[in-house]
N, C-alpha and C. Protein backbone atom coordinates (compact mmCIF):
# COMPACT_ATOMS: atom_id res chain seq x y z
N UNK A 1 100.82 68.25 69.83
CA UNK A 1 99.98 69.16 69.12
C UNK A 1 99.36 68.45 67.93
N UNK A 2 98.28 68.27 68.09
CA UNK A 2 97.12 67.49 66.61
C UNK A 2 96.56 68.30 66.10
N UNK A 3 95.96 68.57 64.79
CA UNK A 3 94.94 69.19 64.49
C UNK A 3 93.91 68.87 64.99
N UNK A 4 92.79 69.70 64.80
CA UNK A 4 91.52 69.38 65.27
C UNK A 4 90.89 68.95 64.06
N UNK A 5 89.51 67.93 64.31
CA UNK A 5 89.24 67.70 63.11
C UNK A 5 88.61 68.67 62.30
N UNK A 6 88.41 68.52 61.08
CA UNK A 6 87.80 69.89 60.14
C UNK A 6 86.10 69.46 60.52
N UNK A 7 85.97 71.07 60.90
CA UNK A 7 84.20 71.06 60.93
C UNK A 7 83.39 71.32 59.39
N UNK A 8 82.48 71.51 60.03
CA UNK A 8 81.56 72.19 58.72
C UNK A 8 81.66 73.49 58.21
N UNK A 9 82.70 74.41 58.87
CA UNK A 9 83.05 74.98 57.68
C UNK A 9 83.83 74.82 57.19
N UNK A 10 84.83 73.84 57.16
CA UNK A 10 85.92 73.39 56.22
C UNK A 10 85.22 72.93 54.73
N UNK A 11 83.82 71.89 55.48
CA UNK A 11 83.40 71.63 54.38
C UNK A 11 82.98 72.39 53.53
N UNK A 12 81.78 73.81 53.57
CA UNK A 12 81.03 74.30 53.15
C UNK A 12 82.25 75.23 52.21
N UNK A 13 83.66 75.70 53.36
CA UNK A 13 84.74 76.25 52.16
C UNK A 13 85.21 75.27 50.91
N UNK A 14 85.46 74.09 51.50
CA UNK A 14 85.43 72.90 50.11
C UNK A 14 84.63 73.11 48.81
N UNK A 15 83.28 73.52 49.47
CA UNK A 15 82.18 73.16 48.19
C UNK A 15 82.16 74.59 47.83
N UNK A 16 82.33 75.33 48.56
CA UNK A 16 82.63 76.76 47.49
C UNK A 16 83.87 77.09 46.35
N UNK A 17 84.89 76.47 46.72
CA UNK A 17 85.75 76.45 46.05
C UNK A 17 85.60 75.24 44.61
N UNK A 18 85.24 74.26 45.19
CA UNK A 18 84.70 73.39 44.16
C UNK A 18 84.08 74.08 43.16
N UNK A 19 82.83 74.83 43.53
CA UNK A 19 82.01 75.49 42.45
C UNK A 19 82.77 76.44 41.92
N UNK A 20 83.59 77.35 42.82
CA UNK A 20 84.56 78.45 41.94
C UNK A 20 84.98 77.76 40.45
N UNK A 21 86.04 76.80 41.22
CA UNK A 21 86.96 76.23 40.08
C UNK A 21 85.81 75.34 39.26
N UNK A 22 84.62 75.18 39.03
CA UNK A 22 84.45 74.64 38.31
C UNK A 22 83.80 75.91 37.52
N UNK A 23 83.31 76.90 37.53
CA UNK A 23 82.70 77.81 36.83
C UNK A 23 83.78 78.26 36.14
N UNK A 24 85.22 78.79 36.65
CA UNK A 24 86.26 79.20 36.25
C UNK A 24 86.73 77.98 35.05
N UNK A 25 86.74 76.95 34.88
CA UNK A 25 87.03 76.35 34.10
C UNK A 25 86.33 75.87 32.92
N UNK A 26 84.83 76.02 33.51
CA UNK A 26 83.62 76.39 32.21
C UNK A 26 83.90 77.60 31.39
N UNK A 27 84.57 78.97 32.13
CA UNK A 27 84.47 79.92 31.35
C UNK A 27 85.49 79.44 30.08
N UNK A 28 86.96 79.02 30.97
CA UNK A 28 87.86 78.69 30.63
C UNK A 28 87.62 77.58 28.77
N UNK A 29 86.57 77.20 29.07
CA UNK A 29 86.87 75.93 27.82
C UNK A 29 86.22 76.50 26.92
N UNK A 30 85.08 77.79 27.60
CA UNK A 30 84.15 77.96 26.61
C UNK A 30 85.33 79.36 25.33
N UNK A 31 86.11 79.88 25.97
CA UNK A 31 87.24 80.64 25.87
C UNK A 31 87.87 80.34 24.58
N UNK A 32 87.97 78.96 24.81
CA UNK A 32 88.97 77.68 23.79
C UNK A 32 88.05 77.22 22.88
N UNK A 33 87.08 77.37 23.16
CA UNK A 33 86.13 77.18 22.33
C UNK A 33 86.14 78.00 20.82
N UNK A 34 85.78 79.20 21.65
CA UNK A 34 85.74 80.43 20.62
C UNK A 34 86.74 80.54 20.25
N UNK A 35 87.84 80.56 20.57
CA UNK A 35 89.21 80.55 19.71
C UNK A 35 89.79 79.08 18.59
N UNK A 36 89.05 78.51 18.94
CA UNK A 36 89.01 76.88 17.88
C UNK A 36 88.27 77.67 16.54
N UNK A 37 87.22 78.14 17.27
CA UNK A 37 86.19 78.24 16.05
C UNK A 37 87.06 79.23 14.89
N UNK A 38 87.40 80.60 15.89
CA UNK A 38 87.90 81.92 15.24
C UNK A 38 88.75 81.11 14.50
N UNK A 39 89.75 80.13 14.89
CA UNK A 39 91.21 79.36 13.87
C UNK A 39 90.81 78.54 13.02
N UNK A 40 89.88 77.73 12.91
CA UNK A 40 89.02 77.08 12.18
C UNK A 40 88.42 78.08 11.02
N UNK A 41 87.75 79.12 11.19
CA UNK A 41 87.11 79.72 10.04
C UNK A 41 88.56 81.14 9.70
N UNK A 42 89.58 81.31 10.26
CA UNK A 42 90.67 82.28 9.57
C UNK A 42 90.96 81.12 8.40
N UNK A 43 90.91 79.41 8.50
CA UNK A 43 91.87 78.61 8.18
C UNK A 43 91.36 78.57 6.70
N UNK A 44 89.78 78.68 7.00
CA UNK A 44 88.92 78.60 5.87
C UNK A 44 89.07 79.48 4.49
N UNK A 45 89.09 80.93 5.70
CA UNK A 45 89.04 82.00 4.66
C UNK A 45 90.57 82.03 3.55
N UNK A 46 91.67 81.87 4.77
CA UNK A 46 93.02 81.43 4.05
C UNK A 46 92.56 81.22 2.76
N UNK A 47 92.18 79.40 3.19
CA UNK A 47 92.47 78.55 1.77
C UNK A 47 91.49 79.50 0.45
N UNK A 48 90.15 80.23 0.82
CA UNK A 48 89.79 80.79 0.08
C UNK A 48 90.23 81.84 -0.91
N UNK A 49 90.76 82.93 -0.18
CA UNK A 49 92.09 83.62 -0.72
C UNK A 49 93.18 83.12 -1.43
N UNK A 50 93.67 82.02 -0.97
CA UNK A 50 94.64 81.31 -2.06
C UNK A 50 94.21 80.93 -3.48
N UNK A 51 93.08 80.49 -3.20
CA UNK A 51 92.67 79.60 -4.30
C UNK A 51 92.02 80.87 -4.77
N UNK A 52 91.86 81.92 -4.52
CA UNK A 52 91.25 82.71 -5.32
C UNK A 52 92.80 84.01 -6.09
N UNK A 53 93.54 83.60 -5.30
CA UNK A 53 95.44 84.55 -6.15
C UNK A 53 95.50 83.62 -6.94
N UNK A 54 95.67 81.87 -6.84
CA UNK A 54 95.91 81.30 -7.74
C UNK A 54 95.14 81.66 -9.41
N UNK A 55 93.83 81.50 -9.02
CA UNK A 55 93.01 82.00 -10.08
C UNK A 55 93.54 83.25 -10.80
N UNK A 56 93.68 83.85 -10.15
CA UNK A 56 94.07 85.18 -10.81
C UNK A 56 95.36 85.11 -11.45
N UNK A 57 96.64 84.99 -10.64
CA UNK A 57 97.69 84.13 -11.46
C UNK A 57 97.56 83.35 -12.73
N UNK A 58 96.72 82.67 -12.65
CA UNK A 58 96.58 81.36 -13.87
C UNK A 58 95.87 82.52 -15.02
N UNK A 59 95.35 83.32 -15.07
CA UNK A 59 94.46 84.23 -15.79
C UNK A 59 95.33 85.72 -16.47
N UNK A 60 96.31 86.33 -15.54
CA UNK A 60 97.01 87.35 -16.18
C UNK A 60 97.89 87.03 -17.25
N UNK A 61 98.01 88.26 -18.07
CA UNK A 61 99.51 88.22 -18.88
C UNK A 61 100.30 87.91 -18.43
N UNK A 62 101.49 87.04 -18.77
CA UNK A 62 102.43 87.33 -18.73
C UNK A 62 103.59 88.83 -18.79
N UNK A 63 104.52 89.52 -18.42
CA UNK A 63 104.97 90.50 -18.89
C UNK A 63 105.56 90.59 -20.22
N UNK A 64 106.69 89.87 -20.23
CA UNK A 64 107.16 89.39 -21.19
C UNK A 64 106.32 89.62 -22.68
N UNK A 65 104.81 88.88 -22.66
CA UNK A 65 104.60 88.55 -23.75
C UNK A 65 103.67 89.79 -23.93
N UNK A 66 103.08 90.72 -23.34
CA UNK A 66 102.72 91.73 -23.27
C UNK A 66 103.76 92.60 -24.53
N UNK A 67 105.39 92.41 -23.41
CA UNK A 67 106.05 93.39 -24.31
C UNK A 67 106.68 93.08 -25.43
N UNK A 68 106.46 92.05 -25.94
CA UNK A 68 106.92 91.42 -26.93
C UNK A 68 105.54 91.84 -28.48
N UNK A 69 104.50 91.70 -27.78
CA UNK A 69 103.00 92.04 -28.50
C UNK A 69 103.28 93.78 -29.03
N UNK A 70 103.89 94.46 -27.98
CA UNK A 70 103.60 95.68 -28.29
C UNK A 70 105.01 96.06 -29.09
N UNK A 71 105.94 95.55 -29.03
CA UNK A 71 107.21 95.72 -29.91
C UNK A 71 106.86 95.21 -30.89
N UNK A 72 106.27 94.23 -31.04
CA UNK A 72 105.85 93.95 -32.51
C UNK A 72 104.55 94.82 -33.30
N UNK A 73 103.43 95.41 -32.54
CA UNK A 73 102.84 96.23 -33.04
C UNK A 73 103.01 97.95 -33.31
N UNK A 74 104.48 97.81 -32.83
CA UNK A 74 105.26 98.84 -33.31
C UNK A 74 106.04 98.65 -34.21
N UNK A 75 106.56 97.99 -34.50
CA UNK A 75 107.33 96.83 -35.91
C UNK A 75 106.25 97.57 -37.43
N UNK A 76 105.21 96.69 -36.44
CA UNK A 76 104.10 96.73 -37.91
C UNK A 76 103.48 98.20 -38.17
N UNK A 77 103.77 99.44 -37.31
CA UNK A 77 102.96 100.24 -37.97
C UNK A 77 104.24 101.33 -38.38
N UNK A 78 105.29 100.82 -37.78
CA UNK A 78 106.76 101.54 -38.41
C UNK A 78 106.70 101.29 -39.66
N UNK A 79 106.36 99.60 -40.43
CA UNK A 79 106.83 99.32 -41.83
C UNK A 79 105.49 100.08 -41.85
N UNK A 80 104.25 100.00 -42.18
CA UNK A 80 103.44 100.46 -42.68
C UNK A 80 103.83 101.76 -43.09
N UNK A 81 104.04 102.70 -42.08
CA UNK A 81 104.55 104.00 -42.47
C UNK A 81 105.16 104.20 -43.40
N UNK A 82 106.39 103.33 -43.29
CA UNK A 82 107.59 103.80 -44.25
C UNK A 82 107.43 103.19 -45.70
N UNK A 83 106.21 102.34 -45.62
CA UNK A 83 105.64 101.88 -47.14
C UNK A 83 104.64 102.51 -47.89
N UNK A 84 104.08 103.41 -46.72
CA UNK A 84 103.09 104.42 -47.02
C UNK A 84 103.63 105.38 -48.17
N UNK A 85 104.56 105.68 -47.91
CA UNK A 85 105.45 106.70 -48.14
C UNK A 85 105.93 106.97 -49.57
């Protein structure tokens, strides 16, 4: 028992499949594509956001010295009072 040899439609199924898998793998990269890009510009915005908390960080009060400011401007209008007096 031999095979027979492959005719022409073995071939013509060859070259259809060829083109399948190659369209399927165009979609495929173009896929990877767009998802490079999307990770590429989240990566961007990241660093933007950081560097923009940092800013803000570097710029607020402290707590501490907040409540230290306002215990002392209660200090000063306690004596005032009681010198008022």
């Amino acid at each position: 028992m031999s095979t027979p040899p492959p005719g022409p439609d073995v071939a013509v199924e060859l070259a259809q499949l060829r083109g399948e898998l190659s369209t399927g793998l165009a979609r495929i990269e173009g896929a990877l594509a767009l998802v490079v890009e999307r990770s590429q510009r989240t990566e961007r915005d990241l660093a933007a956001l950081e560097s923009e908390v940092e800013a803000l960080k570097a710029g607020r009060w402290p707590l501490p010295a907040v409540g230290a400011l306002t215990g002392l401007a209660a200090l000063v209008v306690a004596v005032w009072d009681v010198l008022a007096r």
